[in-house]
Structures are given as C-alpha cells and as structure tokens.
Protein backbone atom coordinates (compact mmCIF):
# COMPACT_ATOMS: atom_id res chain seq x y z
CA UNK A 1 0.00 0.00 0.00
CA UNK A 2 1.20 3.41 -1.02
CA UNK A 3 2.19 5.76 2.28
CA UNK A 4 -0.59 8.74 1.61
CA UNK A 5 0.67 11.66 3.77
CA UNK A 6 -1.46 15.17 3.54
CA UNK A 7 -3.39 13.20 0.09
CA UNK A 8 -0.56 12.46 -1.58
CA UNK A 9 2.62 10.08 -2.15
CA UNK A 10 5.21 10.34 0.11
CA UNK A 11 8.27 11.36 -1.44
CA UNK A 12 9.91 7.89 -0.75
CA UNK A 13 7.20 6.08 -2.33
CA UNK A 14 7.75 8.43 -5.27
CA UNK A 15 11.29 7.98 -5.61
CA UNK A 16 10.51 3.88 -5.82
CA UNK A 17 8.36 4.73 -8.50
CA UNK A 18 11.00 6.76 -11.05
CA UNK A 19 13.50 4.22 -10.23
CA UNK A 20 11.06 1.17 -11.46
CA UNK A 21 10.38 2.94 -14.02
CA UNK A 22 13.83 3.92 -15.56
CA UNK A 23 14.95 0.40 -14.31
CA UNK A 24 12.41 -1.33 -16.82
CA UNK A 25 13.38 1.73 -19.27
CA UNK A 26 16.74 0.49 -18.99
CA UNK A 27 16.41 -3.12 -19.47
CA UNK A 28 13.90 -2.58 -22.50
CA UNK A 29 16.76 -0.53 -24.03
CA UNK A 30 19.70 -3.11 -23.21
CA UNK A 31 17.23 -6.00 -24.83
CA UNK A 32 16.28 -3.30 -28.25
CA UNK A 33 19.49 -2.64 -28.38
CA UNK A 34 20.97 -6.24 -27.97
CA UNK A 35 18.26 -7.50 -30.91
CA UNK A 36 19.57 -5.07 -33.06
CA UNK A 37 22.82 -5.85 -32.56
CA UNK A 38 22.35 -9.32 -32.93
CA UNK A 39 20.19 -8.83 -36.20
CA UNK A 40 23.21 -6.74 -37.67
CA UNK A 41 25.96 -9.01 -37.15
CA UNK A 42 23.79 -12.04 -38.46
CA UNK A 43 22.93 -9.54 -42.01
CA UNK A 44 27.11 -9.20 -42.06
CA UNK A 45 28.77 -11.94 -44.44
CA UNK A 46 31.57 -13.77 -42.81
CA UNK A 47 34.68 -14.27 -44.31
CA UNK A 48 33.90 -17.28 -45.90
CA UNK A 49 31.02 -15.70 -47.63
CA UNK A 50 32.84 -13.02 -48.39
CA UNK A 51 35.29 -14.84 -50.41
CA UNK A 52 32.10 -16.88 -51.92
CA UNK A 53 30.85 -13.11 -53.10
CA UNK A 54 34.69 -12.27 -54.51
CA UNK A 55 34.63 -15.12 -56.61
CA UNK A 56 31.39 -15.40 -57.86
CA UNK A 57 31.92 -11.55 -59.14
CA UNK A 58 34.80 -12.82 -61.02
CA UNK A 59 33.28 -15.46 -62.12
CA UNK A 60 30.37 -13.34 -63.71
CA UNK A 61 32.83 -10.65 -65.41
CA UNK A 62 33.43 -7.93 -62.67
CA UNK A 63 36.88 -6.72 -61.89
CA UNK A 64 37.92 -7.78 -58.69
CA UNK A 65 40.85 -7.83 -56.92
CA UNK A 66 42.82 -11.11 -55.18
CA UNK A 67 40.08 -13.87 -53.60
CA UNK A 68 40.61 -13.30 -50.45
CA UNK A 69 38.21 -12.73 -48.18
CA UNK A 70 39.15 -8.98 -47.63
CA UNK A 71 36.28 -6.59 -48.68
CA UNK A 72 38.73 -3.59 -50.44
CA UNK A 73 38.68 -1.11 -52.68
CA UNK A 74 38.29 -3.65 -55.60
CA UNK A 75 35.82 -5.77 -54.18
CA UNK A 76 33.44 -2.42 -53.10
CA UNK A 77 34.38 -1.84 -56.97
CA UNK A 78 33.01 -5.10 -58.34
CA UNK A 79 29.94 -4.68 -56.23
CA UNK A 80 29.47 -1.62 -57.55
CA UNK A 81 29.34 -2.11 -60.56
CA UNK A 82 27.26 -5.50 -60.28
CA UNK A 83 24.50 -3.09 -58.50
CA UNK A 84 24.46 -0.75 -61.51
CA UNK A 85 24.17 -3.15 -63.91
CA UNK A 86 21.23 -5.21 -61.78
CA UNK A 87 19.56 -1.82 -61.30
CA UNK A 88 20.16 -2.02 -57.45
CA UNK A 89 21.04 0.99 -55.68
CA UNK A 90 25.15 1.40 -55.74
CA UNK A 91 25.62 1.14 -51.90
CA UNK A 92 29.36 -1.12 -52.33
CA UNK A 93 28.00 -2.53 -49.01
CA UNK A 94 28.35 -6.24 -49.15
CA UNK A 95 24.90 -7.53 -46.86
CA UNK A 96 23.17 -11.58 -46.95
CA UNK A 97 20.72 -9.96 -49.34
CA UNK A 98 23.29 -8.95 -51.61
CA UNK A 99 25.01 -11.88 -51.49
CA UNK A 100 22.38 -13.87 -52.52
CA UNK A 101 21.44 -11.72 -55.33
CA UNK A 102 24.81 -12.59 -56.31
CA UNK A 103 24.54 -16.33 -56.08
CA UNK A 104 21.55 -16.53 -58.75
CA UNK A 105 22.65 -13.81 -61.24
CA UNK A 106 23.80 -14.32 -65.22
CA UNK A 107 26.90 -12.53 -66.25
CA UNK A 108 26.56 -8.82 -68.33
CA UNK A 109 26.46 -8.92 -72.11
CA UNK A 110 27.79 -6.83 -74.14
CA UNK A 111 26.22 -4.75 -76.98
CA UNK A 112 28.30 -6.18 -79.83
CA UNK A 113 30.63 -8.93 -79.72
CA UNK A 114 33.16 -11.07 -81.97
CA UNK A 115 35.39 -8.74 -81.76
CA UNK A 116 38.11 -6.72 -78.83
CA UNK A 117 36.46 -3.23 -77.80
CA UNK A 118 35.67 -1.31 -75.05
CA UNK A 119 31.97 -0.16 -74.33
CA UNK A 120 31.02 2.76 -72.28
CA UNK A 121 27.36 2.10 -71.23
CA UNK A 122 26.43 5.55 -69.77
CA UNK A 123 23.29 4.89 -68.87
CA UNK A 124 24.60 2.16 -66.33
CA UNK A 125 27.56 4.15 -65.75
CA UNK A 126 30.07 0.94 -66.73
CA UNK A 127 32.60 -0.07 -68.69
CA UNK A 128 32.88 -3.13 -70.70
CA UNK A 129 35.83 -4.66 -72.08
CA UNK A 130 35.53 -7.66 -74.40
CA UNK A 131 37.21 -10.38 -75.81
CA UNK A 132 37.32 -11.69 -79.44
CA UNK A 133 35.05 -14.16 -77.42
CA UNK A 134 32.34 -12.37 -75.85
CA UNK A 135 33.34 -12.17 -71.88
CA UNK A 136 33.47 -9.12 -70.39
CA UNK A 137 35.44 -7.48 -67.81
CA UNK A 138 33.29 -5.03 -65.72
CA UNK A 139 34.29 -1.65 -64.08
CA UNK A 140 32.26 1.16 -62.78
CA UNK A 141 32.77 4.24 -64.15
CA UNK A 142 31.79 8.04 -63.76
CA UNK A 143 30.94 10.30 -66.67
CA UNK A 144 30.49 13.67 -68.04
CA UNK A 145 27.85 15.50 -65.63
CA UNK A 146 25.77 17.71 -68.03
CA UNK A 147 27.24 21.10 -66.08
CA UNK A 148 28.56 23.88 -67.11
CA UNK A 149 32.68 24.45 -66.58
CA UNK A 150 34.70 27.10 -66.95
CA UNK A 151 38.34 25.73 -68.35
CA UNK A 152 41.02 28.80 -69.25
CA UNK A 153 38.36 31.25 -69.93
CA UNK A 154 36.22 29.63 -72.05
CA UNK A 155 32.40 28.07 -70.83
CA UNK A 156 31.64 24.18 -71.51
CA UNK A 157 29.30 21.85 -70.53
CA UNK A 158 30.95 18.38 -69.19
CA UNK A 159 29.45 16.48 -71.27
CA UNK A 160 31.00 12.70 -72.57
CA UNK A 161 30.75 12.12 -76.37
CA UNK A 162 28.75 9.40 -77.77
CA UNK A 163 29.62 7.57 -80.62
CA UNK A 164 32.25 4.99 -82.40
CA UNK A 165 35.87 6.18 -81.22
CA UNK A 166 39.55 5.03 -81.35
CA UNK A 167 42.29 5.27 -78.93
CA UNK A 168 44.20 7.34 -80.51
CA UNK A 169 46.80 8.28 -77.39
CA UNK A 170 48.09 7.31 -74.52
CA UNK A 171 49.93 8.37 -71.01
CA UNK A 172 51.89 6.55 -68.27
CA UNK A 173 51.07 6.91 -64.95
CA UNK A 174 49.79 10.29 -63.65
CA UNK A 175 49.19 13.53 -65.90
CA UNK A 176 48.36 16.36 -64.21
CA UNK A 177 46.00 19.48 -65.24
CA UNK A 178 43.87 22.16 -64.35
CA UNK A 179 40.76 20.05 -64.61
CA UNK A 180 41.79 17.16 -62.35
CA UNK A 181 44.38 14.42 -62.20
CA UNK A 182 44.79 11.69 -64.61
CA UNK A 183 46.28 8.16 -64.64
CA UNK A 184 47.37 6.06 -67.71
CA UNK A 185 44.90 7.72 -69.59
CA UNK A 186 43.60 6.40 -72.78
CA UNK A 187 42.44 9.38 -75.34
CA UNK A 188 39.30 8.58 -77.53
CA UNK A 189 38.50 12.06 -78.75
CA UNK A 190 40.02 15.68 -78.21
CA UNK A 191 40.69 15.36 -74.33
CA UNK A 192 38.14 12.93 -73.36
CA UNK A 193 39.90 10.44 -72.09
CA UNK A 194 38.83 6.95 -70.21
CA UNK A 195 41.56 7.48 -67.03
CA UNK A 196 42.08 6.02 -63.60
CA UNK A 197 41.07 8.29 -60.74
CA UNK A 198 41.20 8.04 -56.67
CA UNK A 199 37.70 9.43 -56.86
CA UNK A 200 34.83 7.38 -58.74
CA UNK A 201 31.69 9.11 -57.64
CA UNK A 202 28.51 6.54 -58.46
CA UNK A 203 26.38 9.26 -60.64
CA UNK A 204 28.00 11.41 -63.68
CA UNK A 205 30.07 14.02 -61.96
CA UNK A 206 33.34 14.29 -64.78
CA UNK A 207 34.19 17.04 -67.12
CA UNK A 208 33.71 14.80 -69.64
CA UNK A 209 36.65 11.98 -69.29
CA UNK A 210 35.65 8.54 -67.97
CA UNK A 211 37.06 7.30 -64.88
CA UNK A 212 37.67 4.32 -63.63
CA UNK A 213 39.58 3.12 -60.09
CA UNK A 214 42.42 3.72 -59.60
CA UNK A 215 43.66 -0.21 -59.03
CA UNK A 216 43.01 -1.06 -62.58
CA UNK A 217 43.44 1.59 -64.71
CA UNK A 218 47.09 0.12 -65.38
CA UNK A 219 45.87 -3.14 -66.24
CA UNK A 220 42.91 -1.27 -68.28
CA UNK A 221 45.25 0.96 -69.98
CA UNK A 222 47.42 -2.29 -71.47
CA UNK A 223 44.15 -4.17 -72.58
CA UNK A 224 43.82 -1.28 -74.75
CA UNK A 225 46.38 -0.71 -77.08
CA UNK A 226 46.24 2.68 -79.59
CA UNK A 227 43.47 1.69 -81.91
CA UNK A 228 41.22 0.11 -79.84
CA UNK A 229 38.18 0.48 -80.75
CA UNK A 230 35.49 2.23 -77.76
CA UNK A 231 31.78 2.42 -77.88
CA UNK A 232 30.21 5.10 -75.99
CA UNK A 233 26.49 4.45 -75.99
CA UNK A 234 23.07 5.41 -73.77
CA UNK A 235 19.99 3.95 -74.38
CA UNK A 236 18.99 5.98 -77.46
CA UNK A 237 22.17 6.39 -79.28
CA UNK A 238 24.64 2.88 -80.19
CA UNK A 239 27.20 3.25 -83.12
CA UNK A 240 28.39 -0.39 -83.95
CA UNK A 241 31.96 -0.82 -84.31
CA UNK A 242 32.22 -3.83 -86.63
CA UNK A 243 32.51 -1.94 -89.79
CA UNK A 244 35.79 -0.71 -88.61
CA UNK A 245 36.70 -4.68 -86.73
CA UNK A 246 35.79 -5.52 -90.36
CA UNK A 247 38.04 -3.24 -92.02
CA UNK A 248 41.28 -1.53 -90.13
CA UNK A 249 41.43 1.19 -92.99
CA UNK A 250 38.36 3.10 -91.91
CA UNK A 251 39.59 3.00 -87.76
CA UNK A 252 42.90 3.83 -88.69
CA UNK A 253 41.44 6.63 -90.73
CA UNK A 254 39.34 7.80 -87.98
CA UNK A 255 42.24 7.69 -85.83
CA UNK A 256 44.13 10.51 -87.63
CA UNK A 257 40.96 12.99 -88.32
C-alpha cells in the first residue's frame, strides 16, 4: 500500500516509482538494443562468404581484386558495378541480401561482340571490355555530368561524347592538369579520355573523361592498345563498331581525323 501523507505520495514512495520505471526503461533498451545488434551481425557476411561473393563476381565478369576474403577497394568496386548493372542501388556494401542476389545472377552482355572493344554504357555508368570471345570485364565508371565548366576562360558543358571512337593516345602513370588528375589515360577524342582516378563518384560528376579506379586503370590501360576500338552508348544512341573490326582502314582513318 502506497504511504498517503497530507493526500498524496510520500516522497519515498515516489522515488521507488522513477527508479522502477527507468529500471524497466533500462532493461527494455539493453534487450532493443541487444536484438539489433544481434540482427546486424547475423545480415554481415563472414569471411567465408565473403570470399564466396569475390569469386562469384569474377566469375560473372566484374573486376575484382585477389580472392581473399578482404572486402577492399576492388571488391566495393566489383559490387558496384554489379548493383548498376542489376539496377540495385550502388551502396558497395556487401549484406546476406546482396550476397544472394549474387549467387543466382547471369553474367553482363555486351552490346556487340566477336570482336576486342571497349563499351562505355552511360546509362549504367560501366565499362565493358571484351574479348574476341564475348566475356566481359566489368568496371564502374563516372561520366560527363551535363554542367557547365569554366576551363582557361572559355564556358563548356561536361558532357562525354557518344559515338564509335579510337584510342588514338596514350599516357603513363599520372598527368596532371587544371581540370583534375589523370592516370594512364587512354584518349578517344580531343581530351576525353577513359583514365584512372582516386575518386569514382557513383552518378555522372566528370568534365567529360571517364574514370575508372584507380587499381586497374594500369591493367585497363594495357588491354587497350592505340586503336582500340570504344563504344560510348546510352539507351537511345549505339554506333556499332564492326565496320571498322571488319576493315582496319576506316579505324585507322578515324584515328588521324
């Protein structure tokens, strides 16, 4: 029974009460809190599954780094790039869910095949490069953002070329400018470029160069010797590139205009 002093709780009795009730605040909070932990740790991929996701990535076509269990700046990259070509939102967080959408997916096709070329799929925002046989390799990449620049005075719009291009130069290692930093970068018209960057946003955001990570653009740079041929395509505007695979004489051609 409560201790009623004057009509009301005695301030002992009162006290009781707040404690009891910040007690069973307290205890509700440890259990939330617990579950939640719990229910995070359980969505987190070991390291075995992690190595499962590396590998299956690979397997599909995406440019990863060493199987290894180690979640890095290539693996986040080859995650990436599967999310943007399965339409999933680019987080580069490797969860269960993701994981399993990894498990029961088909690897990316290209636009044309038979022959070696590069495709940039803008819409995705990826690069494809493929083999005399059809398989891909798989990078994300980051585009020409639609603004308006100012570069030496003069007023552009970043904006990345579409069409049927050639490499048609090339640098080794970084190359430095007003506009940004480049690395082995791979000209395909005026100074557009497809170039390794530390900084790959997941939306357009270039002056008009494509950029890839960092970790590969080496390796990218050597799969594509001068007059390889590069698509640059969105979904309402595809050049194919075959007439020139056909015939050399019209690519090298373009590659001197």
């Amino acid at each position: 029974m409560w201790n009623i002093i004057g009509g009301q709780v005695s301030s002992q009795n009162t006290y009781k009460m707040k404690f009891l009730v910040k007690s069973c605040l307290c205890l509700l909070l440890v259990a939330t809190t617990g579950m939640a932990q719990r229910y995070i740790e359980q969505s987190k991929p070991n390291l075995t599954q992690i190595k499962e996701a590396e590998q299956r990535l690979s397997e599909l076509g995406y440019w990863t780094g060493p199987i290894d269990g180690r979640f890095d700046e290539a693996s986040r990259s080859a995650l990436i790039a599967f999310q943007k070509f399965e339409s999933r939102p680019p987080t580069g967080e490797l969860t269960l869910e993701e994981l399993e959408k990894i498990r029961h997916s088909t690897s990316p096709e290209a636009r044309e095949t038979g022959y070696e070329h590069v495709e940039i799929d803008v819409d995705r925002q990826l690069l494809l490069f493929v083999n005399q046989e059809g398989a891909v390799k798989v990078l994300p990449v980051s585009t020409g953002s639609g603004k308006q620049f100012v570069d030496e005075g003069q007023t552009s719009v970043a904006y990345t070329p579409r069409g049927r291009f050639v490499v048609y130069e090339k640098s080794h290692g970084w190359e430095y400018g007003p506009l940004g930093s480049l690395y082995f970068a791979n000209y395909i018209s005026g100074g557009v470029a497809i170039h390794g960057s530390r900084n790959v946003p997941t939306q357009p955001d270039t002056h008009g160069c494509i950029r890839v990570p960092v970790f590969a653009a080496r390796e990218l740079s050597q799969l594509m010797p001068l007059g390889t041929i590069v698509l640059v395509y969105d979904k309402i505007s595809f050049v194919s590139g075959k007439p020139w695979a056909v015939n050399p004489r019209l690519k090298q051609t373009a590659s001197i205009e």
